[in-house]
PDB file of N, CA and C in Angstrom:
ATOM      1  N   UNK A   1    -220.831  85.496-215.914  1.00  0.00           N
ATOM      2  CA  UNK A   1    -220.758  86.938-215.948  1.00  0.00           C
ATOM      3  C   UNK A   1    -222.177  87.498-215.943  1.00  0.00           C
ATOM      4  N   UNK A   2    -222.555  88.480-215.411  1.00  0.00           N
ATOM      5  CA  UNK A   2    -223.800  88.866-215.392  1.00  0.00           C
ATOM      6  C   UNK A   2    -224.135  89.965-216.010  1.00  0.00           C
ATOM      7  N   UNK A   3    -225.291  89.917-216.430  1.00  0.00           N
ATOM      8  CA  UNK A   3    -226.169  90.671-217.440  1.00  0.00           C
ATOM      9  C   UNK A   3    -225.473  92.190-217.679  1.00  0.00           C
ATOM     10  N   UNK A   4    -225.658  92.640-216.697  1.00  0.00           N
ATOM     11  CA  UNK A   4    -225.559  94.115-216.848  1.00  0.00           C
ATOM     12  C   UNK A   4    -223.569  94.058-217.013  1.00  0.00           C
ATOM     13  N   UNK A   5    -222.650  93.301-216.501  1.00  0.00           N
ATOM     14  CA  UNK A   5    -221.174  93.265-216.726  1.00  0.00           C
ATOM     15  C   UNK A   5    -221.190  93.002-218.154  1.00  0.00           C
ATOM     16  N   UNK A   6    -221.831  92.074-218.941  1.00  0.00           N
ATOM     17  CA  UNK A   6    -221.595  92.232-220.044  1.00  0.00           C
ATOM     18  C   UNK A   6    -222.251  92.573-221.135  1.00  0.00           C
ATOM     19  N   UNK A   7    -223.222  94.157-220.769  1.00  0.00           N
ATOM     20  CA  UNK A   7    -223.509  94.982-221.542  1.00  0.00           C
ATOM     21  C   UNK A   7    -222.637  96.334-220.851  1.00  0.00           C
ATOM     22  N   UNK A   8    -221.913  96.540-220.463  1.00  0.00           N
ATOM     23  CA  UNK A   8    -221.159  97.391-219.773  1.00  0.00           C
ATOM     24  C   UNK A   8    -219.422  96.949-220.778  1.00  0.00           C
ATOM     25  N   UNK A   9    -219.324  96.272-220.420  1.00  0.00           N
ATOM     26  CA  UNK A   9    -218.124  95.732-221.202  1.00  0.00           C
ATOM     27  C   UNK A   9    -217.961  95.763-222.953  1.00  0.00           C
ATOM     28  N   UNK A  10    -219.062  95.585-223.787  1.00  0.00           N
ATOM     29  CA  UNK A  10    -219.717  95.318-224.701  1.00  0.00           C
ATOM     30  C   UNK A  10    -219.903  96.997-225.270  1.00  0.00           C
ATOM     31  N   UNK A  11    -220.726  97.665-224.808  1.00  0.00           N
ATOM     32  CA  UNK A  11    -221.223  99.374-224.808  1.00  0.00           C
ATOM     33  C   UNK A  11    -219.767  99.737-225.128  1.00  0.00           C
ATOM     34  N   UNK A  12    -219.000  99.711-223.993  1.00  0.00           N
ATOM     35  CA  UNK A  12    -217.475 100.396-223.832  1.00  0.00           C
ATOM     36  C   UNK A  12    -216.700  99.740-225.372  1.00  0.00           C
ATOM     37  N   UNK A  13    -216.778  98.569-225.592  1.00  0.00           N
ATOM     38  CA  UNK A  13    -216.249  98.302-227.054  1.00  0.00           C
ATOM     39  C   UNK A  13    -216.663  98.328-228.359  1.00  0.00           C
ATOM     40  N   UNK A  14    -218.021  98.875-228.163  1.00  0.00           N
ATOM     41  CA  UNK A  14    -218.586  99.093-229.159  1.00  0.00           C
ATOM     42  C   UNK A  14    -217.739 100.896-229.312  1.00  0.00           C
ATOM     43  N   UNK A  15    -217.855 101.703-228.623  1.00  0.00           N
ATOM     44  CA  UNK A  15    -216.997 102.938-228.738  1.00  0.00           C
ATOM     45  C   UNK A  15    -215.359 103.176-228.711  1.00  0.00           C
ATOM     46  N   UNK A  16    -215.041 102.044-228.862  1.00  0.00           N
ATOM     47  CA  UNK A  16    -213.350 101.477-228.926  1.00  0.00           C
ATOM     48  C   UNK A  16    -212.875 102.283-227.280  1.00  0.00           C
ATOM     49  N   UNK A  17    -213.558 101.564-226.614  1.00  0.00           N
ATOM     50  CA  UNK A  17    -212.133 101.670-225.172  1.00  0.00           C
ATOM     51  C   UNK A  17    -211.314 100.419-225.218  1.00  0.00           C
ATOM     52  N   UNK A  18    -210.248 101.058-225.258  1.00  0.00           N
ATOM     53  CA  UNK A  18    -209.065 100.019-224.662  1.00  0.00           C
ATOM     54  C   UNK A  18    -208.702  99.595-223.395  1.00  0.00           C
ATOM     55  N   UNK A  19    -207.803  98.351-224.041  1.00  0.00           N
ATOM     56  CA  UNK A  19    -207.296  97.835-222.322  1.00  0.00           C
ATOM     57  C   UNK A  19    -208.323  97.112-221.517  1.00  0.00           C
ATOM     58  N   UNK A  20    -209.476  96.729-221.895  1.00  0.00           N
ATOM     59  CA  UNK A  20    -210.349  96.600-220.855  1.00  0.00           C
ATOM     60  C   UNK A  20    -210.070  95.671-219.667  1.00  0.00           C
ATOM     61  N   UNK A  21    -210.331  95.768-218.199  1.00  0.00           N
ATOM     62  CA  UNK A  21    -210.087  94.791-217.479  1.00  0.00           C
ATOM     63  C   UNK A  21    -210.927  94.781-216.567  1.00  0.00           C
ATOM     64  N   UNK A  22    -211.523  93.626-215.828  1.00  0.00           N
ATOM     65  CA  UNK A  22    -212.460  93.817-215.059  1.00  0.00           C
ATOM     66  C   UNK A  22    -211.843  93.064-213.328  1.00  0.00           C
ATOM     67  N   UNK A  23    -212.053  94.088-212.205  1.00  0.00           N
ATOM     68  CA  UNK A  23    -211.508  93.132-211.212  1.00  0.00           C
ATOM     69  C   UNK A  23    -213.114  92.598-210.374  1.00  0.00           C
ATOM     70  N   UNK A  24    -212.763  91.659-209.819  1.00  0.00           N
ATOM     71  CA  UNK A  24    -214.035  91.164-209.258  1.00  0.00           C
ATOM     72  C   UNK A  24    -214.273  91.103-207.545  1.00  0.00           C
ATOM     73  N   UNK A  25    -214.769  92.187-207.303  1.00  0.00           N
ATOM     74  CA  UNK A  25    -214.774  92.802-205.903  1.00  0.00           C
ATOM     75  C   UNK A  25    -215.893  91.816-205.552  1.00  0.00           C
ATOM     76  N   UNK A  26    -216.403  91.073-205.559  1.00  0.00           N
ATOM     77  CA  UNK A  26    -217.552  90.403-205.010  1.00  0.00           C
ATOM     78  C   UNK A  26    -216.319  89.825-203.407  1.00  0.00           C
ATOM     79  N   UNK A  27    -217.173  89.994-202.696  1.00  0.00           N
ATOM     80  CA  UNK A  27    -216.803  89.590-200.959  1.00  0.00           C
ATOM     81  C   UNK A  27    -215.655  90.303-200.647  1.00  0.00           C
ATOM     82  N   UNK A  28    -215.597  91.283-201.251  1.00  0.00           N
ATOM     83  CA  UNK A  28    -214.561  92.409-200.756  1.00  0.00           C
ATOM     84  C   UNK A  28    -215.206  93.538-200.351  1.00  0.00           C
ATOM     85  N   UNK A  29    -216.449  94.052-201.401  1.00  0.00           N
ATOM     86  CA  UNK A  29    -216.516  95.356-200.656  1.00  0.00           C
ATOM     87  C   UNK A  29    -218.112  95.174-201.029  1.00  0.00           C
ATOM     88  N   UNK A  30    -219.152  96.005-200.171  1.00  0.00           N
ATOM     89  CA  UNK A  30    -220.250  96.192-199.565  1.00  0.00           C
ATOM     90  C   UNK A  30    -220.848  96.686-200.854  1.00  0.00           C
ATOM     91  N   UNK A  31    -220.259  97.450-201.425  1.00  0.00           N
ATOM     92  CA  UNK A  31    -220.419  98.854-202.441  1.00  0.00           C
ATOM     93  C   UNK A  31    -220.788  98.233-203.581  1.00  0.00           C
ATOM     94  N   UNK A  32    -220.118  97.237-204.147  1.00  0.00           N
ATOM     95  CA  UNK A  32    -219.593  97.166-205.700  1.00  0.00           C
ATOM     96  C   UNK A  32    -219.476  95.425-206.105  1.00  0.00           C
ATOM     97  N   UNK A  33    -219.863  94.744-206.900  1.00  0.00           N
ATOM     98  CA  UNK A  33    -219.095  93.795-207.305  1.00  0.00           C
ATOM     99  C   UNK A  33    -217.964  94.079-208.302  1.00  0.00           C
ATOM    100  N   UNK A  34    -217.849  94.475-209.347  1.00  0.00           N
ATOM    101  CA  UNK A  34    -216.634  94.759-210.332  1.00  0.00           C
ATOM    102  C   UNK A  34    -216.335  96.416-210.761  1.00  0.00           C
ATOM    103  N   UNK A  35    -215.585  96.257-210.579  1.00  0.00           N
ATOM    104  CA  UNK A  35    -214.948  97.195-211.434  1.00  0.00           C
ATOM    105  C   UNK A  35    -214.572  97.030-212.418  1.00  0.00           C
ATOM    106  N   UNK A  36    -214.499  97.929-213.800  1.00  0.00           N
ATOM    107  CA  UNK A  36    -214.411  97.985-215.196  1.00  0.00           C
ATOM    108  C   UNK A  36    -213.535  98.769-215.301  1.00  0.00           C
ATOM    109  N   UNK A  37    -212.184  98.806-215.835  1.00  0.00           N
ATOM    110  CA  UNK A  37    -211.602  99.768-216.309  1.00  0.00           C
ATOM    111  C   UNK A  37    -211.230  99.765-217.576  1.00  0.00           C
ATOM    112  N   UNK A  38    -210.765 101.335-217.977  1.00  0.00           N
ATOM    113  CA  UNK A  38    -210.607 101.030-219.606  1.00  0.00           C
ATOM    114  C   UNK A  38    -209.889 102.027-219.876  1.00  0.00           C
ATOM    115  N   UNK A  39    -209.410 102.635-221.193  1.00  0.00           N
ATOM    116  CA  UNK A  39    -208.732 103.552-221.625  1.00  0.00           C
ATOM    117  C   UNK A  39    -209.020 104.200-222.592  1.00  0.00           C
ATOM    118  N   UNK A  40    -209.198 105.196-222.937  1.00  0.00           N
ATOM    119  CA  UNK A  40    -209.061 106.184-224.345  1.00  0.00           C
ATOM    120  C   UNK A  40    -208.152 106.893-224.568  1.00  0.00           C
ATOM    121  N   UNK A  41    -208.479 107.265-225.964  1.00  0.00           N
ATOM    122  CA  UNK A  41    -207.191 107.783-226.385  1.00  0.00           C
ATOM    123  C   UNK A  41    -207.212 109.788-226.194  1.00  0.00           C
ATOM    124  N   UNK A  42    -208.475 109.759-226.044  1.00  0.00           N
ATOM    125  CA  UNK A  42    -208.470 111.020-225.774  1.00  0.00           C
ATOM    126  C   UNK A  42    -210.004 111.550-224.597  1.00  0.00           C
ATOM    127  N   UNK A  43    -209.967 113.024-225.076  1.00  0.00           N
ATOM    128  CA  UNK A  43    -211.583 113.277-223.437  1.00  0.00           C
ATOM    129  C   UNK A  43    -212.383 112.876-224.433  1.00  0.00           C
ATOM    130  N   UNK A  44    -212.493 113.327-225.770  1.00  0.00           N
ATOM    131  CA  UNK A  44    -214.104 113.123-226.513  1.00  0.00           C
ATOM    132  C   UNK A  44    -214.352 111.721-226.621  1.00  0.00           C
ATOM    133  N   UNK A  45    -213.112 109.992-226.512  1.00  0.00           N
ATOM    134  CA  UNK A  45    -213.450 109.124-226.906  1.00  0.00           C
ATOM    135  C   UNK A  45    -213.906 108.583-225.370  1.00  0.00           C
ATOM    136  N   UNK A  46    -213.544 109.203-224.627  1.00  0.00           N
ATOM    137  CA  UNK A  46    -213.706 108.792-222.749  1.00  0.00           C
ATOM    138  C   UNK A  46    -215.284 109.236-223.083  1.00  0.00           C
ATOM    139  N   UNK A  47    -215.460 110.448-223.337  1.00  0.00           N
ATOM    140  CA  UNK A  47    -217.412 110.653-223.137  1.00  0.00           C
ATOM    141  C   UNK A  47    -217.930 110.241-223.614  1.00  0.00           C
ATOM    142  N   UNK A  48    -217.578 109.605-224.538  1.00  0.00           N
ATOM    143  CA  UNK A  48    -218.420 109.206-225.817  1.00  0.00           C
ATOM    144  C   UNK A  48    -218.755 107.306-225.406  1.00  0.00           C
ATOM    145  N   UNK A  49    -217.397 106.899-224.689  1.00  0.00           N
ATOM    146  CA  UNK A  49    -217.953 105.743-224.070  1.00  0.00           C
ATOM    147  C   UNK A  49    -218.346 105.800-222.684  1.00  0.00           C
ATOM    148  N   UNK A  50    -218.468 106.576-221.848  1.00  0.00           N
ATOM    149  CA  UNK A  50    -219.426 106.560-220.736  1.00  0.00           C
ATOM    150  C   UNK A  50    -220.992 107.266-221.028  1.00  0.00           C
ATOM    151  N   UNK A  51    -220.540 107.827-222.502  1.00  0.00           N
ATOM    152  CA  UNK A  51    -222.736 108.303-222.533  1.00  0.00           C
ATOM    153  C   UNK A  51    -222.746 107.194-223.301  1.00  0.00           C
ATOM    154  N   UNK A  52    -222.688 106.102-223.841  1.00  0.00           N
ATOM    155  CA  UNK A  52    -222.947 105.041-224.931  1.00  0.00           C
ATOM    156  C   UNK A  52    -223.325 104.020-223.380  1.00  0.00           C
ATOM    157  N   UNK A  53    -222.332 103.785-222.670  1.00  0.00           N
ATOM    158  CA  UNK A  53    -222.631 103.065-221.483  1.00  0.00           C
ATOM    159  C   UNK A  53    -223.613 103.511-220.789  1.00  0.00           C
ATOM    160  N   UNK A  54    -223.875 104.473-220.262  1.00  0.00           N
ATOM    161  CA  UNK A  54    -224.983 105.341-219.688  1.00  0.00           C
ATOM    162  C   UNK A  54    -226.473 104.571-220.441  1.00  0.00           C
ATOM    163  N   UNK A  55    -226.117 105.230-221.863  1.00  0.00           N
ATOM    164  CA  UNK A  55    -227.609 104.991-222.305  1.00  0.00           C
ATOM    165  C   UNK A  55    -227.880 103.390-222.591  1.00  0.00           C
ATOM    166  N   UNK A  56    -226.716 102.553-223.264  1.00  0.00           N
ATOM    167  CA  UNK A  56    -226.860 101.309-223.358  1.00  0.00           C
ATOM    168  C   UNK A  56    -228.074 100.509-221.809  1.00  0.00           C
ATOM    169  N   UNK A  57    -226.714 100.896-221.062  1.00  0.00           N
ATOM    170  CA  UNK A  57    -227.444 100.493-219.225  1.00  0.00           C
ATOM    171  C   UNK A  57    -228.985 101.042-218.725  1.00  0.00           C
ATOM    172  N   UNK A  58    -229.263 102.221-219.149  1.00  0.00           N
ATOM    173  CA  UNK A  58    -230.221 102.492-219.276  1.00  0.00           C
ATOM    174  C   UNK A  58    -231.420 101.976-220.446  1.00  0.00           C
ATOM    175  N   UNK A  59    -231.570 101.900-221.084  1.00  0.00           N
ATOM    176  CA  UNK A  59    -232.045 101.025-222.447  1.00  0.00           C
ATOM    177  C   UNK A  59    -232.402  99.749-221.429  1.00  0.00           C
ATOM    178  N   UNK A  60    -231.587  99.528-221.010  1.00  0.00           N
ATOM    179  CA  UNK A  60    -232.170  97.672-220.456  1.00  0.00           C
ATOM    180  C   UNK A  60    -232.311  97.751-219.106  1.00  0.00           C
ATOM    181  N   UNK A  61    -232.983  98.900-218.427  1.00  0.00           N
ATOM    182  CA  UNK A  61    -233.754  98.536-217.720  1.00  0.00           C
ATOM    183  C   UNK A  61    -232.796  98.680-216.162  1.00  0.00           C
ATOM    184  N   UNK A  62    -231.566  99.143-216.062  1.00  0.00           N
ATOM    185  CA  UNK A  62    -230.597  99.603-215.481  1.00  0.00           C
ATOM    186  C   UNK A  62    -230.525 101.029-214.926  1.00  0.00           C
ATOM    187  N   UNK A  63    -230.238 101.205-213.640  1.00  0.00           N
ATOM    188  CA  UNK A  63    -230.227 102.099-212.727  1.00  0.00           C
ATOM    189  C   UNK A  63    -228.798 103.402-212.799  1.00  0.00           C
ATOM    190  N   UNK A  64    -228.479 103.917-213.176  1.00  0.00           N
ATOM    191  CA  UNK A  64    -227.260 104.811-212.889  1.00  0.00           C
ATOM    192  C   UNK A  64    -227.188 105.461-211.242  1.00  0.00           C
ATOM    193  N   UNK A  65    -226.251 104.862-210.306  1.00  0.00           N
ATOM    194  CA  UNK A  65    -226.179 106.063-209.365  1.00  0.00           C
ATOM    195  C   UNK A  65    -225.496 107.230-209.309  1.00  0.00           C
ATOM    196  N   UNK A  66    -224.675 107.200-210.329  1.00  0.00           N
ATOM    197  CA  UNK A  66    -223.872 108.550-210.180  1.00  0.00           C
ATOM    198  C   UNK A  66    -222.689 108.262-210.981  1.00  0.00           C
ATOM    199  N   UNK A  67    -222.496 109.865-211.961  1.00  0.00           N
ATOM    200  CA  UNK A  67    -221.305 109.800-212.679  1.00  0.00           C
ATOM    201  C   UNK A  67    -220.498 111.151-212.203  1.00  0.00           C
ATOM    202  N   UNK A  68    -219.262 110.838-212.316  1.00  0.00           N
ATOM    203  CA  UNK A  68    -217.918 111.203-211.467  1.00  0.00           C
ATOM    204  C   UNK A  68    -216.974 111.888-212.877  1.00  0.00           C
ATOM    205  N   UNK A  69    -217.035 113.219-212.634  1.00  0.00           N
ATOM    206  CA  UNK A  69    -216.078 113.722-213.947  1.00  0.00           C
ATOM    207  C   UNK A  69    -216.605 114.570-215.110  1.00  0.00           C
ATOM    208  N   UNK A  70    -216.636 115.506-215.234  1.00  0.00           N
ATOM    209  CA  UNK A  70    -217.296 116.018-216.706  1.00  0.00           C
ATOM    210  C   UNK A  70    -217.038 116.172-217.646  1.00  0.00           C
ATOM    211  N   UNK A  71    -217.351 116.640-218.817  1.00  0.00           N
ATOM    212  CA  UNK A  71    -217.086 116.418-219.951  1.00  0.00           C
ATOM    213  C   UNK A  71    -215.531 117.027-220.094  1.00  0.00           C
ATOM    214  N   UNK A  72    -214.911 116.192-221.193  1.00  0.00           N
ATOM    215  CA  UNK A  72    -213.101 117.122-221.084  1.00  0.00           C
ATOM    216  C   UNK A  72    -212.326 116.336-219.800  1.00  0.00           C
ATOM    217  N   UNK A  73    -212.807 115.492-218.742  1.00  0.00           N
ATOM    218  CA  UNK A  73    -212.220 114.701-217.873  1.00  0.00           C
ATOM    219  C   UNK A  73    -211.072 113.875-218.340  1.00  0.00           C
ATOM    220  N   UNK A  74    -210.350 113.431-218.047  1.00  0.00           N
ATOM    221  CA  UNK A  74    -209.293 112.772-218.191  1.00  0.00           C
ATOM    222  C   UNK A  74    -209.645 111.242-216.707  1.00  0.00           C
ATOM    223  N   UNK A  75    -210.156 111.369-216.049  1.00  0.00           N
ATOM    224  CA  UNK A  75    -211.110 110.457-215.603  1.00  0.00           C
ATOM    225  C   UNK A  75    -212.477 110.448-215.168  1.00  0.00           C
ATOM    226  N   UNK A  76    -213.192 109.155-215.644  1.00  0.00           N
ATOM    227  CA  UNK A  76    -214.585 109.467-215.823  1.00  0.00           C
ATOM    228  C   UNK A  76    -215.118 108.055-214.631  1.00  0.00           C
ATOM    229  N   UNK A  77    -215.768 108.185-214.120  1.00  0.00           N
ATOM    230  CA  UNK A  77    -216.511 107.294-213.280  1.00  0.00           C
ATOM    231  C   UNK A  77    -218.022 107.141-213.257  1.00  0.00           C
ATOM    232  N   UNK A  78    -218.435 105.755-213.810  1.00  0.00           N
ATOM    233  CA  UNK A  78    -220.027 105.496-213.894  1.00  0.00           C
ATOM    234  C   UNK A  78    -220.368 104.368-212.428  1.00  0.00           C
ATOM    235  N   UNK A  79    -221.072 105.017-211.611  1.00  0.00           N
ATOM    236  CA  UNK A  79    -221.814 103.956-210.472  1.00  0.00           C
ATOM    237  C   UNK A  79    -222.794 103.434-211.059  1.00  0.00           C
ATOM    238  N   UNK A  80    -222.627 102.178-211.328  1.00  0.00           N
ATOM    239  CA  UNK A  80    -223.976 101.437-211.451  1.00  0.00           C
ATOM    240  C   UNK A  80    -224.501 100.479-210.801  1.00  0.00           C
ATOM    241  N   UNK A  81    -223.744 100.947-209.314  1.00  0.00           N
ATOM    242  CA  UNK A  81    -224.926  99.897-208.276  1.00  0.00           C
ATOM    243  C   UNK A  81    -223.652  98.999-207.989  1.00  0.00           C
ATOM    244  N   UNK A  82    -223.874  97.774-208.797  1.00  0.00           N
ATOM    245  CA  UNK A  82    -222.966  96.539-208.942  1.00  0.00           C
ATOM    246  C   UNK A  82    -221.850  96.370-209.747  1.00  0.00           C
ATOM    247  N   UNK A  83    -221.454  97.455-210.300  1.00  0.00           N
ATOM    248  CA  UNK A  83    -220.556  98.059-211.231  1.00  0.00           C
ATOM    249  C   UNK A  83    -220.393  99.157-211.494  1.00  0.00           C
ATOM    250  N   UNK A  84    -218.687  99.733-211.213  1.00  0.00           N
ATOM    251  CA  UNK A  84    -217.898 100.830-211.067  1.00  0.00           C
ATOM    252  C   UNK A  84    -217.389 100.890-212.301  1.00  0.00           C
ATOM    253  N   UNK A  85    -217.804 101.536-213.157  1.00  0.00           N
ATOM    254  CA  UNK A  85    -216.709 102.028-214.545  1.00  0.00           C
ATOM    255  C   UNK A  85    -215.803 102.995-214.506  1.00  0.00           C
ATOM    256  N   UNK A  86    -214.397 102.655-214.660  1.00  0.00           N
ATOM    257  CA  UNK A  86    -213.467 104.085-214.994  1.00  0.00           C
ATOM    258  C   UNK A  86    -212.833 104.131-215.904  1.00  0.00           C
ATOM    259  N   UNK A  87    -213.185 105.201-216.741  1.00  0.00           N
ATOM    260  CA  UNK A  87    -212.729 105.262-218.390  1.00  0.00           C
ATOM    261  C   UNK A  87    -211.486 106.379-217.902  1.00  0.00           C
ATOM    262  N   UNK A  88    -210.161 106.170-218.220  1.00  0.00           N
ATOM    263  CA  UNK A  88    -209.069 106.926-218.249  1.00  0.00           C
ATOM    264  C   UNK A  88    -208.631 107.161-220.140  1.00  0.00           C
ATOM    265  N   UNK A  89    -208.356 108.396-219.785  1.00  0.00           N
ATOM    266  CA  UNK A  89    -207.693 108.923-220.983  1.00  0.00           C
ATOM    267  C   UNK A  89    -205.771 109.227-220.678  1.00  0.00           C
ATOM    268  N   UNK A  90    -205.289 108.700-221.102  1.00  0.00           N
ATOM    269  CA  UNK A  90    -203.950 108.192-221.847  1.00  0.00           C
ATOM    270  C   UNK A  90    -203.371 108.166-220.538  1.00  0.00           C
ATOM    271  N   UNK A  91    -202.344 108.798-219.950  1.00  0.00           N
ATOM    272  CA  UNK A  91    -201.265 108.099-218.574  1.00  0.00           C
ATOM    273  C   UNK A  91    -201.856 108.556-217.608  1.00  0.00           C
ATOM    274  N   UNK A  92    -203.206 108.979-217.263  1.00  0.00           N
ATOM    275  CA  UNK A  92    -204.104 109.098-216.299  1.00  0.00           C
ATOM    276  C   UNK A  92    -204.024 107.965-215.360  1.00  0.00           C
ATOM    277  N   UNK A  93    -204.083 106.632-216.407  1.00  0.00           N
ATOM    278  CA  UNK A  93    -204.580 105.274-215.848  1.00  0.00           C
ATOM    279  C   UNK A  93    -203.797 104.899-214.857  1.00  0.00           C
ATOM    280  N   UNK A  94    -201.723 104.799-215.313  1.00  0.00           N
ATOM    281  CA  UNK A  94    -200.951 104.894-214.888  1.00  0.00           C
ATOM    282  C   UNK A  94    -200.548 105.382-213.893  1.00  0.00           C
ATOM    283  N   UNK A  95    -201.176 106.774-213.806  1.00  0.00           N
ATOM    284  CA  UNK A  95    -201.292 107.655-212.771  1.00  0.00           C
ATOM    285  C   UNK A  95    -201.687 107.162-211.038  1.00  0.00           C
ATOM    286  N   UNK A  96    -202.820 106.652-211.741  1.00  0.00           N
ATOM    287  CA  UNK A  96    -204.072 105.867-210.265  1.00  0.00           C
ATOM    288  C   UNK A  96    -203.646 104.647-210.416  1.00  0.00           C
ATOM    289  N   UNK A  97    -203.364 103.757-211.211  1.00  0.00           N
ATOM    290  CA  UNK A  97    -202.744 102.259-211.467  1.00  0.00           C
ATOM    291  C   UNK A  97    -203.952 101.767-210.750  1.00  0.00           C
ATOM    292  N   UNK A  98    -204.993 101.428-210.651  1.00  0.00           N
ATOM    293  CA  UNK A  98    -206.051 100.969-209.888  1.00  0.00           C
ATOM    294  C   UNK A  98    -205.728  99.421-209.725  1.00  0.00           C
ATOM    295  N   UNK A  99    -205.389  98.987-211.012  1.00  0.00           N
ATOM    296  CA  UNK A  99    -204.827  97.580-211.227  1.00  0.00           C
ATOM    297  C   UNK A  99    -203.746  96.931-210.138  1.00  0.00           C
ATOM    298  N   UNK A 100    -203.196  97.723-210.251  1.00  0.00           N
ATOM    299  CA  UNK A 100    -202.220  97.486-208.813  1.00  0.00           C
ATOM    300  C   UNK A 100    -202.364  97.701-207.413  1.00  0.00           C
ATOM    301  N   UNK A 101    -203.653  98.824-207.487  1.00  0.00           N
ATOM    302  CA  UNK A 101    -203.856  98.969-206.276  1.00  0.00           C
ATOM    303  C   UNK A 101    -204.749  98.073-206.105  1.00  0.00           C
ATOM    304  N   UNK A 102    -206.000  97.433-206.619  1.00  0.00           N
ATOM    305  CA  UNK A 102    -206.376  96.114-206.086  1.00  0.00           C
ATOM    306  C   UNK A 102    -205.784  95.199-206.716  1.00  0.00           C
ATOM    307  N   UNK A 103    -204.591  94.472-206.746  1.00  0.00           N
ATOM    308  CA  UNK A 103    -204.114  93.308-207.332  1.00  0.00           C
ATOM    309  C   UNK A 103    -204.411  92.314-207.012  1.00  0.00           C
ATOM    310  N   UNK A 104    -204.776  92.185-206.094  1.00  0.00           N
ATOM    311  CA  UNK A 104    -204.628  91.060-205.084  1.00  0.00           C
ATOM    312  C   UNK A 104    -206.378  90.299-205.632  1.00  0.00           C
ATOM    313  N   UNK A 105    -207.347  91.259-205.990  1.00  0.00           N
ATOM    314  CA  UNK A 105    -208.317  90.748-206.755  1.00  0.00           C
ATOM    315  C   UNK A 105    -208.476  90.087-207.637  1.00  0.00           C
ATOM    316  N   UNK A 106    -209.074  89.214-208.110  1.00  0.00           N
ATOM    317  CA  UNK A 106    -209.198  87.859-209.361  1.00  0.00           C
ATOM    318  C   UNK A 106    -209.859  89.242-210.362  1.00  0.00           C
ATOM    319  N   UNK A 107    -209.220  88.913-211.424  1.00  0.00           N
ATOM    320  CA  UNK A 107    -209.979  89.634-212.680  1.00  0.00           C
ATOM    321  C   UNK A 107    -210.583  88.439-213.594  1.00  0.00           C
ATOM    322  N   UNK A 108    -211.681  89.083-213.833  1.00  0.00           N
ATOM    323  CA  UNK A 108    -212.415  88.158-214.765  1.00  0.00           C
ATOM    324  C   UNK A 108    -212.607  88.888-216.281  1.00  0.00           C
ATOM    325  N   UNK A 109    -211.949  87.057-217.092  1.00  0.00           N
ATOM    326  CA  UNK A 109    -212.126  87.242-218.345  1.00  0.00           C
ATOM    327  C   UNK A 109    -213.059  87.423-219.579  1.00  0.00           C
ATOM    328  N   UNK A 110    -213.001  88.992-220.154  1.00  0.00           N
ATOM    329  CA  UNK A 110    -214.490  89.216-220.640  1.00  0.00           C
ATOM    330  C   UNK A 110    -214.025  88.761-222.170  1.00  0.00           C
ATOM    331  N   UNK A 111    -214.943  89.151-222.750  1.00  0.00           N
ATOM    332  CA  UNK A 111    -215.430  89.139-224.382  1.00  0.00           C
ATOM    333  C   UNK A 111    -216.025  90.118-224.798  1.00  0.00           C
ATOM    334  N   UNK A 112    -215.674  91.359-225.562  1.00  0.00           N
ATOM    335  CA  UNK A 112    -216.534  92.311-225.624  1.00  0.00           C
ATOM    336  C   UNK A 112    -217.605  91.451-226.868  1.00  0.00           C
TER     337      UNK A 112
END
């Protein structure tokens, strides 16, 4: 697992996101190796783990390209280059099922 996946994974559980799952886009898409998804229980615990991730990733030396969603979002999206974070708040997730929509991807098993 690499550096920045598991301070990304780690950040997000240090602020209690749930659910976490990671799919592993490596030789699928140009853009991204993984995607991170996760859940909160509400908007303030969704911001609270994408600015903890933000600054964590930043702290070590990590690039942000762009965050997707503002504060009060019910989905939040962090680009970080080689990793896509999407923090959903409650049947949002369900909503987009991202999980299903790439299924067919190997998810890899983290450890916060």
């Amino acid at each position: 697992m690499s550096e920045l996946l598991q301070k990304v994974v780690h950040a997000a559980d240090q602020r209690l996101a749930e659910d976490l799952v990671v799919l592993d886009f490596r030789g699928h898409s140009p853009f991204t190796d993984y995607f991170v998804i996760a859940s909160a229980k509400n908007e303030r615990m969704a911001d609270s783990i994408v600015d903890h991730v933000i600054e964590e990733t930043e702290k070590a030396g990590y690039a942000v390209r762009n965050v997707e969603g503002g504060q009060g979002s019910r989905w939040l999206l962090v680009d970080l280059y080689e990793i896509v974070l999407h923090v959903f708040v409650g049947e949002e997730r369900q909503v987009y099922n991202l999980e299903k929509l790439w299924g067919d991807l190997p998810r890899v098993e983290v450890q916060p």
